[in-house]
PDB file of N, CA and C in Angstrom:
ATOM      1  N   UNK A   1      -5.009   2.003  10.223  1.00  0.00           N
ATOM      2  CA  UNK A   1      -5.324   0.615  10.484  1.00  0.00           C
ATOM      3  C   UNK A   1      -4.234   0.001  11.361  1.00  0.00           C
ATOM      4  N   UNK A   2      -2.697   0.756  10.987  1.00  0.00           N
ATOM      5  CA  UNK A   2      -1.738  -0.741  11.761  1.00  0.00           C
ATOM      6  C   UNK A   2      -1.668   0.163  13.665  1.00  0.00           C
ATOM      7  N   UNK A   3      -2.131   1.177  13.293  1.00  0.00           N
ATOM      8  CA  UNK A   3      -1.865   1.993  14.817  1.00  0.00           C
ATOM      9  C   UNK A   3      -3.126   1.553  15.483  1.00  0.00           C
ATOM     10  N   UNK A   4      -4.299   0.814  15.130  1.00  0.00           N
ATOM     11  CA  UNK A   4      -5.704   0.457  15.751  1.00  0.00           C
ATOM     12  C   UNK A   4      -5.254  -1.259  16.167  1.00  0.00           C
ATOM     13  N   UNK A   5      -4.523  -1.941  15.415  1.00  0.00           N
ATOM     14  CA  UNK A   5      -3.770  -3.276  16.050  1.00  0.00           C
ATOM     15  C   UNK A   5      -2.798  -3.004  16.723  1.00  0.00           C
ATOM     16  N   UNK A   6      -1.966  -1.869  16.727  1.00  0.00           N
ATOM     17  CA  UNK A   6      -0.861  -1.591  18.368  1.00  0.00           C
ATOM     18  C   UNK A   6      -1.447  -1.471  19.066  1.00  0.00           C
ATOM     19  N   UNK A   7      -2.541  -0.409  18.957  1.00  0.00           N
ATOM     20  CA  UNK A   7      -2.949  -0.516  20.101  1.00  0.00           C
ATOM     21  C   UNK A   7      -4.318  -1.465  20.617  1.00  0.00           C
ATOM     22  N   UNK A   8      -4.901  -2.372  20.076  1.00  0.00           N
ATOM     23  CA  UNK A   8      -5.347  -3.001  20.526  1.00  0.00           C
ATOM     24  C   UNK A   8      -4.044  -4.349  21.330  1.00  0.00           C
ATOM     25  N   UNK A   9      -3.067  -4.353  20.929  1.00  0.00           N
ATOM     26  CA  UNK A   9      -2.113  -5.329  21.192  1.00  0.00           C
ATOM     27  C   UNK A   9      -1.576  -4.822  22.707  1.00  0.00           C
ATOM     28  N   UNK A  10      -1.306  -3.523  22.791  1.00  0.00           N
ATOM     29  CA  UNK A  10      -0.762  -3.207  24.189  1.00  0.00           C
ATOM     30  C   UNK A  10      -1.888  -2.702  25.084  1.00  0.00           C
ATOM     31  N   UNK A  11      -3.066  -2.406  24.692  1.00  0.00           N
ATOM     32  CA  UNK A  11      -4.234  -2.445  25.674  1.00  0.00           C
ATOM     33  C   UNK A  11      -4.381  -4.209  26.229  1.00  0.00           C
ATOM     34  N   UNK A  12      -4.518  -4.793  25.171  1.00  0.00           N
ATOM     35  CA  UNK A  12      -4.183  -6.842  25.355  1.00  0.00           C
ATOM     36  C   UNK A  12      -3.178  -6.654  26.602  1.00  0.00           C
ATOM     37  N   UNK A  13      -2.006  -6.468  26.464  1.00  0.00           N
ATOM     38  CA  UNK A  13      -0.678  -6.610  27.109  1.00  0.00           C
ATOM     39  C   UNK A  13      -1.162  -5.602  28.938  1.00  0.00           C
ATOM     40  N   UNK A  14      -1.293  -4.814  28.517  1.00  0.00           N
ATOM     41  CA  UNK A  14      -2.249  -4.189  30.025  1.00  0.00           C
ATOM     42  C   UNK A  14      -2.779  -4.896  30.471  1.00  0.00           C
ATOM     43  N   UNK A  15      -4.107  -5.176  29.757  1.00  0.00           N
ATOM     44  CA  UNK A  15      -5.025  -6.324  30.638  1.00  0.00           C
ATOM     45  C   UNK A  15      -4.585  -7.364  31.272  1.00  0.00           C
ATOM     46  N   UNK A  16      -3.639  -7.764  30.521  1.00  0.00           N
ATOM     47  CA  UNK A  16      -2.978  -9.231  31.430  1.00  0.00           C
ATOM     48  C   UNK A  16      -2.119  -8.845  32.340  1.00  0.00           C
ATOM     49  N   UNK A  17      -1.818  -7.789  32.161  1.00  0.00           N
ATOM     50  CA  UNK A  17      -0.567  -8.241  33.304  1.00  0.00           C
ATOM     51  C   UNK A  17      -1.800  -7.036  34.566  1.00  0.00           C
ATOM     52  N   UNK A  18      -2.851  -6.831  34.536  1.00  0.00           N
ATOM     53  CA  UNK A  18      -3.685  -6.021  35.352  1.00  0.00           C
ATOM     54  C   UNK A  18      -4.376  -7.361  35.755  1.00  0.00           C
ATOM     55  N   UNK A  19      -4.582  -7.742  35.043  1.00  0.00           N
ATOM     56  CA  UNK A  19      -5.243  -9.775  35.563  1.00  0.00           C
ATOM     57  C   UNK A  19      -4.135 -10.478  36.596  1.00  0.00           C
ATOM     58  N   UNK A  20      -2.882 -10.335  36.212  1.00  0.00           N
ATOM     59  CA  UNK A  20      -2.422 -11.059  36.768  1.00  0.00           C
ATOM     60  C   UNK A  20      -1.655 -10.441  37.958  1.00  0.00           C
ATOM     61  N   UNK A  21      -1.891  -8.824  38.557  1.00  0.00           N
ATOM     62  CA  UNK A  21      -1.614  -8.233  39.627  1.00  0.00           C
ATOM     63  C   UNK A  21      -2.840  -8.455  40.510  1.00  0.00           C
ATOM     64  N   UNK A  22      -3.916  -8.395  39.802  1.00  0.00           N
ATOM     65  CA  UNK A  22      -5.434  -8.678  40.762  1.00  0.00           C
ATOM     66  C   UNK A  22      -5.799 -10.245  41.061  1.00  0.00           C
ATOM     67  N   UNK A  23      -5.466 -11.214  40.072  1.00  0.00           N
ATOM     68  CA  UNK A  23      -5.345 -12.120  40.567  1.00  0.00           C
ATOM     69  C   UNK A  23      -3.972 -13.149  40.318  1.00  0.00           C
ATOM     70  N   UNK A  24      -3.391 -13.343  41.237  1.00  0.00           N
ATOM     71  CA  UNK A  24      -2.403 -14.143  41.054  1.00  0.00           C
ATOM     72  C   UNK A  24      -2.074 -15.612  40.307  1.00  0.00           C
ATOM     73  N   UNK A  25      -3.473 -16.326  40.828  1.00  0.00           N
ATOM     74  CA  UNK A  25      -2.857 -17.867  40.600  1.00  0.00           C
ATOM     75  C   UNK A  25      -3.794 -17.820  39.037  1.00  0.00           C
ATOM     76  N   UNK A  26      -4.011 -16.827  38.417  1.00  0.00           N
ATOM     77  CA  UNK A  26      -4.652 -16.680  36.792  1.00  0.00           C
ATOM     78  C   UNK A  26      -3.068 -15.940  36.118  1.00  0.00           C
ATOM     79  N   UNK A  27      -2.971 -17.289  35.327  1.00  0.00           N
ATOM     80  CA  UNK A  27      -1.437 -16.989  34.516  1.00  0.00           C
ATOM     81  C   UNK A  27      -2.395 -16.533  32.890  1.00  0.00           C
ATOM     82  N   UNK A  28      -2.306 -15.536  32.196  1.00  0.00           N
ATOM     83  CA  UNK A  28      -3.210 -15.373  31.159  1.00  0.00           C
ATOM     84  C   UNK A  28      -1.774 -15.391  29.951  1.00  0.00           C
ATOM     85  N   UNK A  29      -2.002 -16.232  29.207  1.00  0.00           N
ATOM     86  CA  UNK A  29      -0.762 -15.870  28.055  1.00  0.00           C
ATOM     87  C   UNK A  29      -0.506 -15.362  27.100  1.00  0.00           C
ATOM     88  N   UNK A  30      -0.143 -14.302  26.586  1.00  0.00           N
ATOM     89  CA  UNK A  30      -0.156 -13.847  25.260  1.00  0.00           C
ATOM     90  C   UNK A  30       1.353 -14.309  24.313  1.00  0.00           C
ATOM     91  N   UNK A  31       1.323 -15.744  23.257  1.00  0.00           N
ATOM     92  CA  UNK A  31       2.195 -15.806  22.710  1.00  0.00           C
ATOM     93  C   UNK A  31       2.484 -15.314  21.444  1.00  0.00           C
ATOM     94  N   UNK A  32       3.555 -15.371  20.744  1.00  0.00           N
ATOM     95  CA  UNK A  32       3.766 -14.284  19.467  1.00  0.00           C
ATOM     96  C   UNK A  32       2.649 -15.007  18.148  1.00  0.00           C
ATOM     97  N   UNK A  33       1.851 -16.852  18.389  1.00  0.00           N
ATOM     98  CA  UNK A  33       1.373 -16.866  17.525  1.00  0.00           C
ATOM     99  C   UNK A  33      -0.227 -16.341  18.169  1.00  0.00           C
ATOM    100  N   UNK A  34      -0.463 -15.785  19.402  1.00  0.00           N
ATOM    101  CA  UNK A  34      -1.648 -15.126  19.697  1.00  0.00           C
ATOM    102  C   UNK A  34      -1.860 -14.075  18.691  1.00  0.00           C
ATOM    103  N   UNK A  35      -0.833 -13.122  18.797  1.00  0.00           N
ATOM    104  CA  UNK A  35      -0.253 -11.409  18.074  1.00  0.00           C
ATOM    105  C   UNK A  35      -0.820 -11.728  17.139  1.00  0.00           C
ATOM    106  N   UNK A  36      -0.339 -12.821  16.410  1.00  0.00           N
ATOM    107  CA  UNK A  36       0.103 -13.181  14.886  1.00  0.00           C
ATOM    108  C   UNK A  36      -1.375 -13.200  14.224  1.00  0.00           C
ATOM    109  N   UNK A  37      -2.512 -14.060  15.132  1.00  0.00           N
ATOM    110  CA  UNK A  37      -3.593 -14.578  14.706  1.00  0.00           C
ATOM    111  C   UNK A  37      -4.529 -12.914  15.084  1.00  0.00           C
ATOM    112  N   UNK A  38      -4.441 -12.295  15.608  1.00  0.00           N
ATOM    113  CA  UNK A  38      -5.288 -11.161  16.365  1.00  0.00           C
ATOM    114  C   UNK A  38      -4.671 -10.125  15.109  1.00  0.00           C
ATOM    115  N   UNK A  39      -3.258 -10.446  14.725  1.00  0.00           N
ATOM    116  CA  UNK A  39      -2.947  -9.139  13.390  1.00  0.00           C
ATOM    117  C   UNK A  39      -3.689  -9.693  12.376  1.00  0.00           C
ATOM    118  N   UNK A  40      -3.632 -11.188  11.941  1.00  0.00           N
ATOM    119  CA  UNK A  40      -4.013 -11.439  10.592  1.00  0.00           C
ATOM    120  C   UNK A  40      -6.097 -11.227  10.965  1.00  0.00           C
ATOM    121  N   UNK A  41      -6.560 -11.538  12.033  1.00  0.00           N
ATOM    122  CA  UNK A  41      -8.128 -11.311  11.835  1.00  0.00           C
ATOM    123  C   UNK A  41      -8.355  -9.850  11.905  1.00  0.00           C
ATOM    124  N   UNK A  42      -8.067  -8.787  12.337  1.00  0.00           N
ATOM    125  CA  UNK A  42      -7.869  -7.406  12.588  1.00  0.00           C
ATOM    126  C   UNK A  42      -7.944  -7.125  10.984  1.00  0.00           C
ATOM    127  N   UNK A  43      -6.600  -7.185  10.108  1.00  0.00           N
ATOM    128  CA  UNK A  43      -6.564  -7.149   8.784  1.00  0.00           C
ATOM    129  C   UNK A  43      -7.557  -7.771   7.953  1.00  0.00           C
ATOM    130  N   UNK A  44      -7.976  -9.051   7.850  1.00  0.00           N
ATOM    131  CA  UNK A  44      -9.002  -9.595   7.227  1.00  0.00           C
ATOM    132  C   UNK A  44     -10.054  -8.263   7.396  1.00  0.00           C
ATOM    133  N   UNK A  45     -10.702  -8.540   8.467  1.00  0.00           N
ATOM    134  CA  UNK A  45     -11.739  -7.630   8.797  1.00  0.00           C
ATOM    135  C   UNK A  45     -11.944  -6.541   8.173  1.00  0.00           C
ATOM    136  N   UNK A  46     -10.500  -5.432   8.370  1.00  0.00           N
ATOM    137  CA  UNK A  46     -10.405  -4.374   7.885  1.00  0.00           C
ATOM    138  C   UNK A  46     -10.849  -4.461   6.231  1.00  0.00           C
ATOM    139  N   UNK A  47     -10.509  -5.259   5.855  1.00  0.00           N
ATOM    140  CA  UNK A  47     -10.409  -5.683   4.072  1.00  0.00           C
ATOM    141  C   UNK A  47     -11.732  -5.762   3.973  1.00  0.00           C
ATOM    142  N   UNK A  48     -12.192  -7.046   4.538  1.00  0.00           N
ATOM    143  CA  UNK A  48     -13.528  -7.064   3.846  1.00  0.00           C
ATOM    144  C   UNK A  48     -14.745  -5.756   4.164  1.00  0.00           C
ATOM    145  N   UNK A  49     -14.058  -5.159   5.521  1.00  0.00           N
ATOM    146  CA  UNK A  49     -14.647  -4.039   5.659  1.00  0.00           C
ATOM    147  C   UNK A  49     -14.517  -3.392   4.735  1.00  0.00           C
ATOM    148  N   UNK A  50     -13.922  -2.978   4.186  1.00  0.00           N
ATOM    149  CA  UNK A  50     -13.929  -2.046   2.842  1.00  0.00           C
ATOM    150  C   UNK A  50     -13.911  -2.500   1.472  1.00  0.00           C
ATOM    151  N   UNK A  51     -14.443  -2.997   1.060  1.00  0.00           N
ATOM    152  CA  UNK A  51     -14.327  -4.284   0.291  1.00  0.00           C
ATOM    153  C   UNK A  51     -15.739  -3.636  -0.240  1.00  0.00           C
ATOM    154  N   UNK A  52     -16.735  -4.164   0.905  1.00  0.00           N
ATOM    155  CA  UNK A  52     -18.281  -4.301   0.205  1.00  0.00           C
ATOM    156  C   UNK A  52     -18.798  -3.346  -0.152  1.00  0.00           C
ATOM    157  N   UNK A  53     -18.359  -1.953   0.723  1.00  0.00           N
ATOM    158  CA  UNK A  53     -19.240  -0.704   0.728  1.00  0.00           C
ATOM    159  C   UNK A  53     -18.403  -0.356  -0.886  1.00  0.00           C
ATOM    160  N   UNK A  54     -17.085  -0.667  -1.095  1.00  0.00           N
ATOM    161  CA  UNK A  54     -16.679  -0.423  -2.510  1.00  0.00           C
ATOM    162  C   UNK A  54     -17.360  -1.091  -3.669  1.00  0.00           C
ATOM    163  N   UNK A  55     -17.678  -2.440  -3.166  1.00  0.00           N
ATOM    164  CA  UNK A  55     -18.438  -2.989  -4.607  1.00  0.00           C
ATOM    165  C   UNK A  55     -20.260  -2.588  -4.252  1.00  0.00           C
ATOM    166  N   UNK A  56     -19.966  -2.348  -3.361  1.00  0.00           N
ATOM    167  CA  UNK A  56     -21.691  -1.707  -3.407  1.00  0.00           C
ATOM    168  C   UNK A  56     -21.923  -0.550  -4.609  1.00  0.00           C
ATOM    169  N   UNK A  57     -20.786   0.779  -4.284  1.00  0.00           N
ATOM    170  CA  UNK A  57     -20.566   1.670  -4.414  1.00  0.00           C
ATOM    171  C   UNK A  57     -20.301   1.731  -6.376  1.00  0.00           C
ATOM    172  N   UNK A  58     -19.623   0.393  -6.597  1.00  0.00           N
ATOM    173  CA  UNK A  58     -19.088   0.318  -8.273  1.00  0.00           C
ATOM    174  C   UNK A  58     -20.568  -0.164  -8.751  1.00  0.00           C
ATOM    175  N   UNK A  59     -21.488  -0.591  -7.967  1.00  0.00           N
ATOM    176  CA  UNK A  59     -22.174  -0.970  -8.998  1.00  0.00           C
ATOM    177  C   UNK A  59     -23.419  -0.473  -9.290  1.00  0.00           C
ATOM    178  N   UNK A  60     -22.972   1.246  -8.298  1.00  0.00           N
ATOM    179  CA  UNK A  60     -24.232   2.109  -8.497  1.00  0.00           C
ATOM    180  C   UNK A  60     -23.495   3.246 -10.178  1.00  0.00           C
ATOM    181  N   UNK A  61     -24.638   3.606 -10.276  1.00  0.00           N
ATOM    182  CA  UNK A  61     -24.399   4.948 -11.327  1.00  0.00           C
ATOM    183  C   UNK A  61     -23.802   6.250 -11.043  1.00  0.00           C
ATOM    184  N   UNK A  62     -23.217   6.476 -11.493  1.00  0.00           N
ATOM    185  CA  UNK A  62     -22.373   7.920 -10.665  1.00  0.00           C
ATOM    186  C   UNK A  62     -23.368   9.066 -11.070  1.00  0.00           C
ATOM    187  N   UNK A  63     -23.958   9.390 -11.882  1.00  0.00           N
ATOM    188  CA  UNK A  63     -25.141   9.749 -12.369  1.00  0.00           C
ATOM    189  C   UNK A  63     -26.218  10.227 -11.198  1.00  0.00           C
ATOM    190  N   UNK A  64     -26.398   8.612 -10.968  1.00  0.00           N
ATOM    191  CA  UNK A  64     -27.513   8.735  -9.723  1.00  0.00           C
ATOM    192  C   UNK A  64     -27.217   9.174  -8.680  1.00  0.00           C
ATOM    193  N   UNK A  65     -26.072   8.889  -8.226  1.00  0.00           N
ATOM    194  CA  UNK A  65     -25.001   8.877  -6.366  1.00  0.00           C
ATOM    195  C   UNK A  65     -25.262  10.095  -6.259  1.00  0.00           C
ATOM    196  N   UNK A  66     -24.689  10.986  -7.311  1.00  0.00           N
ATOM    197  CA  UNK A  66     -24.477  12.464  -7.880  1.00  0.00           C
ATOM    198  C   UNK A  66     -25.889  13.368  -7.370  1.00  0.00           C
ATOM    199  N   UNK A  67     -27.332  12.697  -7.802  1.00  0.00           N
ATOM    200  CA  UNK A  67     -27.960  13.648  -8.206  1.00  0.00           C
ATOM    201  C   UNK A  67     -28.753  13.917  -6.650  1.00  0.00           C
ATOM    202  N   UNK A  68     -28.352  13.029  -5.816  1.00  0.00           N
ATOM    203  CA  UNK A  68     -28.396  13.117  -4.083  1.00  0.00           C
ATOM    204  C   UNK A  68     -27.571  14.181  -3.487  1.00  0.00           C
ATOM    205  N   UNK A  69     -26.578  14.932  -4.033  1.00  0.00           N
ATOM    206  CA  UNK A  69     -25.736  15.434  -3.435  1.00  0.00           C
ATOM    207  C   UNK A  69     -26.411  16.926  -3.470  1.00  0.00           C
TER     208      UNK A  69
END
């Protein structure tokens, strides 16, 4: 998870400064509370991503899950 926000952060950091070699008078900014807000929704995400398929998962029968396999 934290190596999928580096590198979404320095692919970010590419793009801008590739924006701002192709076009000049486009200043694009990335400040540390940009990072800050792009780490904490990245994480949320991740959470509730795994979150549901787990309470999906608790509130089947292991019994049943089982007899699919």
């Amino acid at each position: 998870m934290c190596c999928g926000i580096v590198l979404g952060i320095v692919i970010s950091v590419l793009a801008q400064h590739g924006l701002q070699l192709r076009f000049p008078t486009i200043r694009p900014e990335m400040t540390g509370g940009w990072i800050l807000k792009a780490i904490v929704i990245a994480l949320v995400g991740a959470i509730l991503g795994a979150l549901y398929p787990a309470f999906k998962a608790a509130q089947k029968d292991p019994i049943d899950a089982l007899a699919y396999e």
